[in-house]
N, C-alpha and C. Protein backbone atom coordinates (compact mmCIF):
# COMPACT_ATOMS: atom_id res chain seq x y z
N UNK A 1 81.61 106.50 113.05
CA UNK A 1 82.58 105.77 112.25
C UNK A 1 82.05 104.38 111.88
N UNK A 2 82.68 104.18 111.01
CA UNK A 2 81.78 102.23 110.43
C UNK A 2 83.03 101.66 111.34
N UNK A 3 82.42 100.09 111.08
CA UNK A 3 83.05 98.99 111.15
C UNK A 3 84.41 99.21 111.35
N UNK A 4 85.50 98.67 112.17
CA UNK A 4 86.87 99.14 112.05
C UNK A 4 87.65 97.83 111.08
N UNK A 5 88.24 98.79 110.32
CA UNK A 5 89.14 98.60 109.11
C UNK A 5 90.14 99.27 109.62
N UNK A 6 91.51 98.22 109.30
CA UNK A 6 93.44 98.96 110.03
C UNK A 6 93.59 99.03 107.84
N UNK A 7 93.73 100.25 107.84
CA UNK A 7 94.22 100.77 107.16
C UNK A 7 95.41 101.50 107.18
N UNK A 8 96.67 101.01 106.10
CA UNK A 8 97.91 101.79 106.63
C UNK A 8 98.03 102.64 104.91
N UNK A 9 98.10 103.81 105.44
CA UNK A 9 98.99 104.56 104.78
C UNK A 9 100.37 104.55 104.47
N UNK A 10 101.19 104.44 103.81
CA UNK A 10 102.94 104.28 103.65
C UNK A 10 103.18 105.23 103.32
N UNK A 11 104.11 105.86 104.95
CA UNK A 11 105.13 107.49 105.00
C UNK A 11 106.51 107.04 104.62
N UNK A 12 106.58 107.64 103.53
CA UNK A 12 108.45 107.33 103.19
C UNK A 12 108.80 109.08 103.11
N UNK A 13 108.02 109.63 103.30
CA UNK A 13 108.44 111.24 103.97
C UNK A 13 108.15 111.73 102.43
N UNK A 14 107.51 111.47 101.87
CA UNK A 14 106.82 112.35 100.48
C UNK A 14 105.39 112.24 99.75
N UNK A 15 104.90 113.16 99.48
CA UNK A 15 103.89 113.33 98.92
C UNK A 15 102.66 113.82 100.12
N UNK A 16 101.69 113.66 99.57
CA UNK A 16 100.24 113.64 99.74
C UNK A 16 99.69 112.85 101.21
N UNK A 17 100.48 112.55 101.82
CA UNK A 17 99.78 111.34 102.56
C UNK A 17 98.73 111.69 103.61
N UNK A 18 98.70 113.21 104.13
CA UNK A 18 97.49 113.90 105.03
C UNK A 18 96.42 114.05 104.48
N UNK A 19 96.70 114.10 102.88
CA UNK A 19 94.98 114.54 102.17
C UNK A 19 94.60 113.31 101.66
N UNK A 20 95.25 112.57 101.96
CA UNK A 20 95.15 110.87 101.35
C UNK A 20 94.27 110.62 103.07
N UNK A 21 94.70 110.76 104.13
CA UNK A 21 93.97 110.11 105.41
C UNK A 21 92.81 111.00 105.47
N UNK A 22 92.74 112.28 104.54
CA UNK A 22 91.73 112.98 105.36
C UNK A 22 90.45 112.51 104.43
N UNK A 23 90.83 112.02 102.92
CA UNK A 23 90.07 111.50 102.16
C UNK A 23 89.28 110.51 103.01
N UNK A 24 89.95 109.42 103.20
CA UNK A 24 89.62 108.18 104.16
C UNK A 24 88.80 108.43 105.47
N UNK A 25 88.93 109.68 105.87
CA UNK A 25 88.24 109.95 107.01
C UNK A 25 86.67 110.73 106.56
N UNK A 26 87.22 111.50 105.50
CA UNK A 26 85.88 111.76 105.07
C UNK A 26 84.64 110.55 104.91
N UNK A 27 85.17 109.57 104.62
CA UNK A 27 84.23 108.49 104.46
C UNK A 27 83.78 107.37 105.32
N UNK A 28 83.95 107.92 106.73
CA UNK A 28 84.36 107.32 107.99
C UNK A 28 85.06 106.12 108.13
N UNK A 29 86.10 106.41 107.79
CA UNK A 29 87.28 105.10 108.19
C UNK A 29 88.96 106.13 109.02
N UNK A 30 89.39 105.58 109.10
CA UNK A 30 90.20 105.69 110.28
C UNK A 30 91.43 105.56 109.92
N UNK A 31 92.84 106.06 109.45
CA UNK A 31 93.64 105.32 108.39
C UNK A 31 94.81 105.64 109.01
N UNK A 32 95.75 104.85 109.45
CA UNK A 32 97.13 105.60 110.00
C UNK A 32 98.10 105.76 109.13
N UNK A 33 99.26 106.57 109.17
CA UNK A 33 100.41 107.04 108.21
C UNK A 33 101.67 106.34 109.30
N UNK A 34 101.85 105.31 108.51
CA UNK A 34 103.25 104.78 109.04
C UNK A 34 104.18 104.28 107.73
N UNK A 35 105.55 104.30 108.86
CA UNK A 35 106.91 103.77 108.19
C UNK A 35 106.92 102.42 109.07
N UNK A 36 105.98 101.69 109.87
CA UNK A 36 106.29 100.52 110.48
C UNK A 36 105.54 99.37 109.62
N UNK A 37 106.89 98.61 109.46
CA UNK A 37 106.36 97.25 108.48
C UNK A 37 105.19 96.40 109.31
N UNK A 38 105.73 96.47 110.85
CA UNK A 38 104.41 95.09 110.90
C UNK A 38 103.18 95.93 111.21
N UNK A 39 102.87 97.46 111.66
CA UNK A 39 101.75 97.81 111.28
C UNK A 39 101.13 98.08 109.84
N UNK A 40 102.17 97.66 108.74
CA UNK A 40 101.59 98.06 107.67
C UNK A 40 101.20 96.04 107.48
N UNK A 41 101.77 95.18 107.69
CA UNK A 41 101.49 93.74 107.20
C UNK A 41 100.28 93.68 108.07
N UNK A 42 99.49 94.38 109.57
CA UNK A 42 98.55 93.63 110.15
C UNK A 42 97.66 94.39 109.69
N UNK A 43 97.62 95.16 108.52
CA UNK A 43 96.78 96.22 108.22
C UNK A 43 95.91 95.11 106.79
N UNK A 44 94.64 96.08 106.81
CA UNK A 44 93.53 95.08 106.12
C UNK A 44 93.68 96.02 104.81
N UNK A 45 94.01 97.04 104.70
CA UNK A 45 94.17 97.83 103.38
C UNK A 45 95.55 98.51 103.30
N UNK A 46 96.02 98.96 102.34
CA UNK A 46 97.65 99.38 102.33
C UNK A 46 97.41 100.91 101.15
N UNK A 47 97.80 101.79 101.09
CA UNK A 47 97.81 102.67 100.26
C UNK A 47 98.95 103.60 100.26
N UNK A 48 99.70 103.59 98.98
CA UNK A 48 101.27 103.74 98.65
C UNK A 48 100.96 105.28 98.14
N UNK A 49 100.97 106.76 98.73
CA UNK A 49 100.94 107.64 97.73
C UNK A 49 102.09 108.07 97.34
N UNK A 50 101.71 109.40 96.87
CA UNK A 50 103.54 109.81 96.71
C UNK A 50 103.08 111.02 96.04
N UNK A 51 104.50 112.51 96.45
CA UNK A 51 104.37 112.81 95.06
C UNK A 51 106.36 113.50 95.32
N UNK A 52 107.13 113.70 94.19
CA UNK A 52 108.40 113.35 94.43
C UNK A 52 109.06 113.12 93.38
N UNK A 53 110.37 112.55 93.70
CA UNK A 53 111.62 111.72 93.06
C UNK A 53 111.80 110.51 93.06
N UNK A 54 111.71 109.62 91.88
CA UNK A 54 111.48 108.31 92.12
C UNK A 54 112.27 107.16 92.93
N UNK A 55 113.59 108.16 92.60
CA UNK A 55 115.19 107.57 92.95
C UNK A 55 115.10 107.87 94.51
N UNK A 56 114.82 109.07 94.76
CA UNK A 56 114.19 109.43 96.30
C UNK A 56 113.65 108.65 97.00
N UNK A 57 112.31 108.24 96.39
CA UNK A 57 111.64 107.64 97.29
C UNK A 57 111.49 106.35 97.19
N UNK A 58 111.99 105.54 96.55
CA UNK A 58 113.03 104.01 96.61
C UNK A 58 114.10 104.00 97.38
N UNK A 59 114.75 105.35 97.46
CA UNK A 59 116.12 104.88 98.83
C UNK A 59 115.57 105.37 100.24
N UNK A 60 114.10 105.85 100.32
CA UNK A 60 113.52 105.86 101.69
C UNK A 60 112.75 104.36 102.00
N UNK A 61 112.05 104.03 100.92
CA UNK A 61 111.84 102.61 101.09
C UNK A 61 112.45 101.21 101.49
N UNK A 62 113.99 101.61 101.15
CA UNK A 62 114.73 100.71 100.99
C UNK A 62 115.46 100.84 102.66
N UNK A 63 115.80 102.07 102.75
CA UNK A 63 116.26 102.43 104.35
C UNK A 63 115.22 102.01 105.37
N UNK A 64 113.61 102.23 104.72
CA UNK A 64 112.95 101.78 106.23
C UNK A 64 112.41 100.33 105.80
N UNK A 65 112.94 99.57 105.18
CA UNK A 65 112.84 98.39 104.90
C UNK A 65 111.45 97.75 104.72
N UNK A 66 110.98 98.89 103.53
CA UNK A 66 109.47 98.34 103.56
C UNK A 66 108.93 97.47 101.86
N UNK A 67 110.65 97.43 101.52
CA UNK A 67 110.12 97.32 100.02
C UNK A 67 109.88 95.94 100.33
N UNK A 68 110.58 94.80 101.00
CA UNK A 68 109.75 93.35 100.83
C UNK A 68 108.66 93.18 101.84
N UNK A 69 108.06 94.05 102.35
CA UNK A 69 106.79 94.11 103.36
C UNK A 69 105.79 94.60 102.22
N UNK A 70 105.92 95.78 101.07
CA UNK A 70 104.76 95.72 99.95
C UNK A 70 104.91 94.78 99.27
N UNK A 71 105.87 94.06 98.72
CA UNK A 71 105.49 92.84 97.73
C UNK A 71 104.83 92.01 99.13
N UNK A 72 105.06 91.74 99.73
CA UNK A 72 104.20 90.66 101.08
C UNK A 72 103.09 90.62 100.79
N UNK A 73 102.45 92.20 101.37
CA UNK A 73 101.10 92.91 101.60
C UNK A 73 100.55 92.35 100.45
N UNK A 74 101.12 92.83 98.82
CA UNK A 74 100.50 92.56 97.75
C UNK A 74 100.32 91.20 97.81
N UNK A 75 101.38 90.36 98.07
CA UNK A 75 101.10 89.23 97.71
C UNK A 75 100.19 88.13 98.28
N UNK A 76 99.69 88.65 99.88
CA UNK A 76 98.92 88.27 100.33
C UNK A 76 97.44 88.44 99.85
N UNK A 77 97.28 89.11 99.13
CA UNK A 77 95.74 89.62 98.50
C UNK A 77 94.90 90.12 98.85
N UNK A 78 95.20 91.07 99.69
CA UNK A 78 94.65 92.55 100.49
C UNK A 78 94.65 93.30 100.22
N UNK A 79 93.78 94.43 99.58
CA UNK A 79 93.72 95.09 98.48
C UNK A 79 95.09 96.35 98.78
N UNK A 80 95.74 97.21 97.93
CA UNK A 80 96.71 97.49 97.88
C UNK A 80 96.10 98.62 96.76
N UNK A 81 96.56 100.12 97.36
CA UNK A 81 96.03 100.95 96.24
C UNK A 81 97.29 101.74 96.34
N UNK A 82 97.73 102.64 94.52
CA UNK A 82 98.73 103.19 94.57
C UNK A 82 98.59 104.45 93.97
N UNK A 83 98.87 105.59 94.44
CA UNK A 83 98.47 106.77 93.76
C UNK A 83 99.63 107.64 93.15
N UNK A 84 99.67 108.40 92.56
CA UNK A 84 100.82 109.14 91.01
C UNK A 84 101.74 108.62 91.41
N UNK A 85 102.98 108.94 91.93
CA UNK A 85 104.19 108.75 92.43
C UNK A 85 104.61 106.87 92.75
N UNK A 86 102.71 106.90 93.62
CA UNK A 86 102.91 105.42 94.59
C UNK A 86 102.64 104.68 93.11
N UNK A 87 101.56 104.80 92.21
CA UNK A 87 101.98 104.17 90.58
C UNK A 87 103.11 103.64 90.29
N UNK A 88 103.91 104.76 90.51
CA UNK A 88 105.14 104.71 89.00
C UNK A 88 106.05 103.95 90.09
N UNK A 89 106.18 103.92 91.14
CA UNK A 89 107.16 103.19 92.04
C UNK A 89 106.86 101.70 91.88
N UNK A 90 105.57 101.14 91.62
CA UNK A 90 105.24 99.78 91.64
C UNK A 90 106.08 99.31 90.09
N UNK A 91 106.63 100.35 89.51
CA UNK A 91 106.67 99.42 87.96
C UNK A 91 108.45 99.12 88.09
N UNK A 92 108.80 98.43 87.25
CA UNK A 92 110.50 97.99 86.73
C UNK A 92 111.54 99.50 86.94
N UNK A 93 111.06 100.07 86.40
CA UNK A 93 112.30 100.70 86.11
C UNK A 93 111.97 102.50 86.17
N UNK A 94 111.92 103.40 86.39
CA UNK A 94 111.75 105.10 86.17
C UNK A 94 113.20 105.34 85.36
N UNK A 95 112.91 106.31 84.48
CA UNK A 95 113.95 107.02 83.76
C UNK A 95 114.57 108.39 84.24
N UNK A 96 113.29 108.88 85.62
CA UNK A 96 113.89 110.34 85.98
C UNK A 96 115.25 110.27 86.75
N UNK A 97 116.36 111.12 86.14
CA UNK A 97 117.71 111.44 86.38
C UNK A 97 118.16 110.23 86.66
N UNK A 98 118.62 109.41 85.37
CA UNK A 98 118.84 108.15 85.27
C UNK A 98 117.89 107.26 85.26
N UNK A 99 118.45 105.75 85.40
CA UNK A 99 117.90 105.14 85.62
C UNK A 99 117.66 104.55 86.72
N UNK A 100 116.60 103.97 87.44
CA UNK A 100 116.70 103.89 88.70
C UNK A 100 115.50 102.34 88.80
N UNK A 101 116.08 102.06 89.72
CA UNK A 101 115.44 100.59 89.85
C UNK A 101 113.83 100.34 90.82
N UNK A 102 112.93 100.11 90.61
CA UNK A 102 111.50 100.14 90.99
C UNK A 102 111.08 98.74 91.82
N UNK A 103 110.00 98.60 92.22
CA UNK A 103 109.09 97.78 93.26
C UNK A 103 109.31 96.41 91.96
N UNK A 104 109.08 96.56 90.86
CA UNK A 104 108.90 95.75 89.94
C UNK A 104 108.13 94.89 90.17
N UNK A 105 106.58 95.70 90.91
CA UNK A 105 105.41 94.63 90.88
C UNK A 105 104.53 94.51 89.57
N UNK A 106 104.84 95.28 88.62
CA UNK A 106 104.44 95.53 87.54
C UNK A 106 105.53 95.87 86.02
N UNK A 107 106.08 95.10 85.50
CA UNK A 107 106.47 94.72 84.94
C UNK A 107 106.36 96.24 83.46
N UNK A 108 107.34 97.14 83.48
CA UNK A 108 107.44 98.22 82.57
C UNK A 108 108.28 99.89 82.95
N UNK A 109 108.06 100.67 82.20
CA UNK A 109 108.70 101.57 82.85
C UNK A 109 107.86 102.85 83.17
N UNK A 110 109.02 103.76 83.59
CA UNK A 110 108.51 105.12 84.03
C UNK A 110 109.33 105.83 83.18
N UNK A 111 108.38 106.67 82.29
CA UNK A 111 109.21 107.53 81.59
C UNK A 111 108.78 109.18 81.23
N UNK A 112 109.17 110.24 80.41
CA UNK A 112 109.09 111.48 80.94
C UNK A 112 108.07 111.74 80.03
N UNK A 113 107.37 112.54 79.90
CA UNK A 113 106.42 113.46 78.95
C UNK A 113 107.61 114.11 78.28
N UNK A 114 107.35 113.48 76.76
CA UNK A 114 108.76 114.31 75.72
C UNK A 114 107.90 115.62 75.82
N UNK A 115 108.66 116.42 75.11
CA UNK A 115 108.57 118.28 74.80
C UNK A 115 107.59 118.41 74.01
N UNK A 116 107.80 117.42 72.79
CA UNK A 116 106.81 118.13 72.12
C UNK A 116 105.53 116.43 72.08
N UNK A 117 104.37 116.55 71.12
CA UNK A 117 104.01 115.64 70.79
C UNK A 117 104.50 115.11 69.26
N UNK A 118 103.50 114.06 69.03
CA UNK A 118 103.91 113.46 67.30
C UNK A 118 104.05 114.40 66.86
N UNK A 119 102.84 115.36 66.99
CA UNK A 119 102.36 116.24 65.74
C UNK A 119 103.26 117.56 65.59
N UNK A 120 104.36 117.53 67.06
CA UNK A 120 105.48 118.48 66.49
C UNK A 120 105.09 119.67 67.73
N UNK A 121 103.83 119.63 68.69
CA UNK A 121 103.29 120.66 69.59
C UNK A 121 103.62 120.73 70.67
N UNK A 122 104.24 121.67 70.93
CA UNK A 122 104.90 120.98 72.22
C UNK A 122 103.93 120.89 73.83
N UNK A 123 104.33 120.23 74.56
CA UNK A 123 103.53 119.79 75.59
C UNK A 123 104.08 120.51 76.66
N UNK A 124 103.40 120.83 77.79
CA UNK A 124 103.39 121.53 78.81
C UNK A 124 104.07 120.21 79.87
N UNK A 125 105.10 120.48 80.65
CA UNK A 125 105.23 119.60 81.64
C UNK A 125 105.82 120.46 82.72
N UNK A 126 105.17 120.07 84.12
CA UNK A 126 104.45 118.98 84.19
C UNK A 126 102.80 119.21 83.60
N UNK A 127 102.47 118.02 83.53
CA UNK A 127 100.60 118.34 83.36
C UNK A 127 100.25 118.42 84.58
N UNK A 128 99.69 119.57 85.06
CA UNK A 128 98.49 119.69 86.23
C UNK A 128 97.73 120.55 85.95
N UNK A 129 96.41 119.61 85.69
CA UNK A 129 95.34 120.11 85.29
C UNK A 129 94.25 118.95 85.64
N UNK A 130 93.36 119.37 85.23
CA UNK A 130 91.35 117.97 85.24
C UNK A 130 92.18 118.03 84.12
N UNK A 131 91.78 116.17 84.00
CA UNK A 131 91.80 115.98 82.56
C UNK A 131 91.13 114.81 82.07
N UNK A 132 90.63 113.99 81.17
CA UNK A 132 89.61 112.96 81.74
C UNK A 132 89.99 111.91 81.26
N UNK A 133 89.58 110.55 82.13
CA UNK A 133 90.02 108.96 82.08
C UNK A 133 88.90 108.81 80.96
N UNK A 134 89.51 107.59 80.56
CA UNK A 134 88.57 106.78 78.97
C UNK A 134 89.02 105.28 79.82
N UNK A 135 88.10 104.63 79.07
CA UNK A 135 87.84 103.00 79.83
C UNK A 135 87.90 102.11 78.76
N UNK A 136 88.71 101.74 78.61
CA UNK A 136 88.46 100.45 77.32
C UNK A 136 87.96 99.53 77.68
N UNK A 137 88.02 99.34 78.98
CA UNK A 137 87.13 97.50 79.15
C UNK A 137 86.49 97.80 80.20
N UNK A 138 84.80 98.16 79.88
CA UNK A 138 83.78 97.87 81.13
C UNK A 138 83.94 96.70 82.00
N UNK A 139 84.06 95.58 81.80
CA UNK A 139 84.15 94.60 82.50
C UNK A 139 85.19 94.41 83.60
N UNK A 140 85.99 95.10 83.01
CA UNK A 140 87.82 95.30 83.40
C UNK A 140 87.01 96.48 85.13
N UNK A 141 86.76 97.35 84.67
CA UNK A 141 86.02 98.62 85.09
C UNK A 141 85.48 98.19 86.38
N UNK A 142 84.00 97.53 86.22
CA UNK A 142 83.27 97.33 86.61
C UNK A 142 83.89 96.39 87.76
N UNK A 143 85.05 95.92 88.12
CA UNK A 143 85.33 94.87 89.60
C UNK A 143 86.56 95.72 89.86
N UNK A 144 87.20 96.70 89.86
CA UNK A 144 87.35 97.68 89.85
C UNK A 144 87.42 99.26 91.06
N UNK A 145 88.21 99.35 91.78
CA UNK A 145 87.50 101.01 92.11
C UNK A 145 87.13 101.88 91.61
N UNK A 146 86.80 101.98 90.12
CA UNK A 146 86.56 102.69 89.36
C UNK A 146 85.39 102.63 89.10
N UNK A 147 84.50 101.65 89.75
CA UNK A 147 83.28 100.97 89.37
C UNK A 147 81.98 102.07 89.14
N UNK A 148 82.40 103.31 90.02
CA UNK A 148 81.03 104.30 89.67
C UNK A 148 81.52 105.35 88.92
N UNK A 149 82.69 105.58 88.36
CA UNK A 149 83.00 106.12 86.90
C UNK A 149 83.00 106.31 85.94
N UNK A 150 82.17 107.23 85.17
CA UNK A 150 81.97 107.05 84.16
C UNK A 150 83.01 107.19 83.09
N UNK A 151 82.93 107.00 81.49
CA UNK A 151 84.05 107.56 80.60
C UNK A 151 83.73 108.81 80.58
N UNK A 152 84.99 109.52 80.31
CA UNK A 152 84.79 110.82 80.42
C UNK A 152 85.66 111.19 81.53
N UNK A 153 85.23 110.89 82.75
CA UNK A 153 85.11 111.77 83.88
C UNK A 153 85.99 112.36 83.90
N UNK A 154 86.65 113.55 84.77
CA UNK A 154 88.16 114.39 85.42
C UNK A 154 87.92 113.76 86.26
N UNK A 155 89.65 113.68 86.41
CA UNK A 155 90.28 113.72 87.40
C UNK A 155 91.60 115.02 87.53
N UNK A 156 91.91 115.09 88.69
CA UNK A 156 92.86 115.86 88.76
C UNK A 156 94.66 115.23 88.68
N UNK A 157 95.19 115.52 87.78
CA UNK A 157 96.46 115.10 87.77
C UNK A 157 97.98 116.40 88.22
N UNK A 158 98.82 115.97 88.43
CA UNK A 158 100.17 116.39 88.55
C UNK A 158 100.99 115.51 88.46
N UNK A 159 101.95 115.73 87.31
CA UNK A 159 102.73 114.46 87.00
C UNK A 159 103.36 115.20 85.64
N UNK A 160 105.01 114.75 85.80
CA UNK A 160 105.85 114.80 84.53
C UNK A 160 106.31 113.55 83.90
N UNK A 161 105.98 112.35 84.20
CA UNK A 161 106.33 111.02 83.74
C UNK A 161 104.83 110.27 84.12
N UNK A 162 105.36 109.10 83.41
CA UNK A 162 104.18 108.13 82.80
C UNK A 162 104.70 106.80 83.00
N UNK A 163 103.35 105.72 83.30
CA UNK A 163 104.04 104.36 83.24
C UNK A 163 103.43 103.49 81.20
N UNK A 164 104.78 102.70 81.44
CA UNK A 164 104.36 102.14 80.48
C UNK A 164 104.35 100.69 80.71
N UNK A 165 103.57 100.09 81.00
CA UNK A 165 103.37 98.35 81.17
C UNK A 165 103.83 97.65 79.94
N UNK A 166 104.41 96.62 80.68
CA UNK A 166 104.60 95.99 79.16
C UNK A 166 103.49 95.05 78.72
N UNK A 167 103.30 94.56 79.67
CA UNK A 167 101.63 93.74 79.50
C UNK A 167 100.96 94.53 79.31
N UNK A 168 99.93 95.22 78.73
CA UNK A 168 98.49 95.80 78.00
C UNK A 168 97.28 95.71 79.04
N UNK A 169 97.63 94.56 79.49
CA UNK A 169 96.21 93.47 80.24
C UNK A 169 95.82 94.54 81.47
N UNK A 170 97.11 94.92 82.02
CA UNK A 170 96.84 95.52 83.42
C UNK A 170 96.50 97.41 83.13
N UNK A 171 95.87 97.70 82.17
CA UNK A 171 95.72 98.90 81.86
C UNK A 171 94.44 99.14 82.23
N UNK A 172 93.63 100.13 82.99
CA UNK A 172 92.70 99.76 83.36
C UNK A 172 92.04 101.26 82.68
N UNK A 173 92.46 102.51 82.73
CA UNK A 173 91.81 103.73 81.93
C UNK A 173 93.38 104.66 81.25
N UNK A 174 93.10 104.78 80.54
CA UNK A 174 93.64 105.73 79.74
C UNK A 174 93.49 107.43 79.91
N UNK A 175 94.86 108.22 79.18
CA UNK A 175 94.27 109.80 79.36
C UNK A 175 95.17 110.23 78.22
N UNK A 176 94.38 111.32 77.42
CA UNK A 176 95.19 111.79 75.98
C UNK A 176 95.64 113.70 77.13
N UNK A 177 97.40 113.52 76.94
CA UNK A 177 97.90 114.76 76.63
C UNK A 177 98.11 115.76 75.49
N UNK A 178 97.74 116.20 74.91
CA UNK A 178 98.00 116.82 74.22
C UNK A 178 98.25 116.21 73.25
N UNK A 179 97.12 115.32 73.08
CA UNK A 179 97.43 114.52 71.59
C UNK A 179 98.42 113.26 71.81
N UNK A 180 98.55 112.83 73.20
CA UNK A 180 99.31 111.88 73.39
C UNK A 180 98.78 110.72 74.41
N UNK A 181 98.21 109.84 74.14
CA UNK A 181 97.69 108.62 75.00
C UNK A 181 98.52 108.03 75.52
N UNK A 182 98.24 108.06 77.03
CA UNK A 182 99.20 107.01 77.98
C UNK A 182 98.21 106.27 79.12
N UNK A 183 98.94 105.23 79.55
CA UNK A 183 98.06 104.66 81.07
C UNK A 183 98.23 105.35 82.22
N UNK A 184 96.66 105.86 82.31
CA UNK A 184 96.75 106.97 83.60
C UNK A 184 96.16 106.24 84.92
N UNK A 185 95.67 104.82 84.99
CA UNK A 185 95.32 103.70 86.31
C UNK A 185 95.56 102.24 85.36
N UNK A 186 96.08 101.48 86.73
CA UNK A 186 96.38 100.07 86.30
C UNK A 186 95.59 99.17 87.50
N UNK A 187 94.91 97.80 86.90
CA UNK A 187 94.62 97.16 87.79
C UNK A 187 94.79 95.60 87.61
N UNK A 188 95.30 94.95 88.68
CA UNK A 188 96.18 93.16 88.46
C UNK A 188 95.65 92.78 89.99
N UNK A 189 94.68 92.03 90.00
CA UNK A 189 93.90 91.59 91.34
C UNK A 189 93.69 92.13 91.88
N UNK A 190 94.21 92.44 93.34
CA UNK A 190 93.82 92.86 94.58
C UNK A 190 94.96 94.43 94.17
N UNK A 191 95.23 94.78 93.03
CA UNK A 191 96.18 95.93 92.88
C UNK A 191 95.39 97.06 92.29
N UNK A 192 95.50 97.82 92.28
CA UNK A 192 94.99 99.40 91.80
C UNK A 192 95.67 100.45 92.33
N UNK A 193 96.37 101.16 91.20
CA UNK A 193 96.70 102.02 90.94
C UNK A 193 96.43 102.89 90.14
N UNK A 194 96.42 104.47 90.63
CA UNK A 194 96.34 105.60 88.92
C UNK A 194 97.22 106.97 89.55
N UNK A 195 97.36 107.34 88.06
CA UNK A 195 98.36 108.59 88.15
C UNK A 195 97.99 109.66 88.69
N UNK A 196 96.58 109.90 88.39
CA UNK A 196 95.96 110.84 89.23
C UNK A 196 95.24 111.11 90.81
N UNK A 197 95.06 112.35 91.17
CA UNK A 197 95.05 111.78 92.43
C UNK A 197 93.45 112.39 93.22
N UNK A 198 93.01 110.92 93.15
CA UNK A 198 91.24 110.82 93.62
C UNK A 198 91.30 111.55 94.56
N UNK A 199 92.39 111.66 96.10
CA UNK A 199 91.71 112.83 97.02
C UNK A 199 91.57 114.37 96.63
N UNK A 200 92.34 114.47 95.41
CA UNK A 200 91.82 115.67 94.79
C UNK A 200 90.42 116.02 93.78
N UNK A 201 90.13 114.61 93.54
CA UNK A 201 89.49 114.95 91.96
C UNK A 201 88.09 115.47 92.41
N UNK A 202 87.43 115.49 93.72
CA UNK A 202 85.84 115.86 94.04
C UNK A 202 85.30 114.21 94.54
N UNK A 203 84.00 114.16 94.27
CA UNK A 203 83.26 113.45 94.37
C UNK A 203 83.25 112.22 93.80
N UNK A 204 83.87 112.26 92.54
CA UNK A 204 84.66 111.14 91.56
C UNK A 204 85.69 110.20 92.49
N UNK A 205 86.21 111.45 93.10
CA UNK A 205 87.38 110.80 93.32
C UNK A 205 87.47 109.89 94.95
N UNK A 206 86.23 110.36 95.83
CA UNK A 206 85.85 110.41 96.85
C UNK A 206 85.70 109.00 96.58
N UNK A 207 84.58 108.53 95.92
CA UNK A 207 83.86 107.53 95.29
C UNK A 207 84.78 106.34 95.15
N UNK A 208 86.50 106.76 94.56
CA UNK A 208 87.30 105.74 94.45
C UNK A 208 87.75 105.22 95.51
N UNK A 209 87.87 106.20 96.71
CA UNK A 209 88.59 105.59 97.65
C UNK A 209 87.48 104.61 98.79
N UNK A 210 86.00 105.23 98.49
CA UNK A 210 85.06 104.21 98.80
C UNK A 210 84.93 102.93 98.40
N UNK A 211 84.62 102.59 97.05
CA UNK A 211 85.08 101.57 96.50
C UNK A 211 86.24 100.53 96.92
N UNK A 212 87.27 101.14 97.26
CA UNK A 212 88.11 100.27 97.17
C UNK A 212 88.16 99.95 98.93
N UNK A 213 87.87 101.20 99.38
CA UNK A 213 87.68 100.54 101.09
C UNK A 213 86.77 99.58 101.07
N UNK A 214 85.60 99.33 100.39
CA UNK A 214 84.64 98.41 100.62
C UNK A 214 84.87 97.00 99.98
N UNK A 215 86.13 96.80 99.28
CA UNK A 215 85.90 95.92 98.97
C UNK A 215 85.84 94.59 99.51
């Protein structure tokens, strides 16, 4: 095992969070899955997954009283990674079955993959499939967990909603559905997030969660 790094995982009782530690272990680090705030504040890395109900998993957050322990974490400047679900929870607002109120560390919403696209075709939801990130700003990229990614690459997604930032700035790669471009990772300092989910994507995705452990 390397160097010891307290890495906390955040269990609000949904999603991914065993193939999220086993990722982390693949790369010899050590990562625990808790609902305890002060093991998640003495922790040197934080990683929010999810996969779920948005409204869901905001009133598990809210019951184990961890939503002002992630703005903390974040705000202390320790890197903080968020994956599909753990994404769309960081933003203002989700639209699934109502409206429902978010982390609002990121300033926009969560909204659904309409039926069809512009062009009138209709779209498959949810999307789960490889499908591949585009990079508009190398520079953006490059400080980044994304840093050994190329354009192009797959990743693996599952997901029926999308975030939409209202700031632009924090968009870090893009992904076209079916003829429809949305932000599929966001990054704002010590923050990174994407919709898709690196412990699935292979070697790509392996790569991200290296990156961002090392930083």
């Amino acid at each position: 095992m390397k160097p010891a790094k307290k890495i906390a995982i955040i269990d609000y009782h949904l999603g991914n969070l065993f193939s999220v530690q086993q990722a982390c272990k693949h790369i010899g680090y050590d990562a625990v899955v808790t609902s305890d705030k002060k093991i998640l504040m003495d922790s040197d890395y934080a990683i929010l997954p999810g996969v779920g109900a948005f409204g869901d998993a905001m009133s598990v957050l809210k019951e184990f009283d961890l939503v002002s322990p992630i703005h903390a974490f974040i705000n202390s400047g320790k890197p903080f990674m968020g994956v599909c679900l753990g994404l769309q929870l960081l933003f203002s607002e989700s639209e699934e079955f109502g409206s429902n109120e978010g982390l609002n560390v990121i300033e926009g919403i969560t909204r659904k993959f309409p039926p069809t696209n512009g062009g009138g075709e209709i779209l498959k939801v949810p999307q789960i499939e490889w499908n591949q990130i585009h990079i508009p700003s190398a520079d953006k990229q490059k400080k980044s967990p994304l840093s050994t990614c190329k354009e192009g690459d797959f990743m693996y997604f599952v997901h029926s909603y999308y975030v939409m930032p209202t700031d632009k700035e924090y968009v870090l790669t893009t992904t076209n559905y079916g003829g429809m471009e949305y932000c599929s990772s966001i990054v704002k300092k010590n923050l990174f997030a994407c919709q898709f989910h690196p412990e699935k994507s292979g070697e790509h995705g392996i790569d991200i969660y290296r990156n961002f452990l090392n930083q």
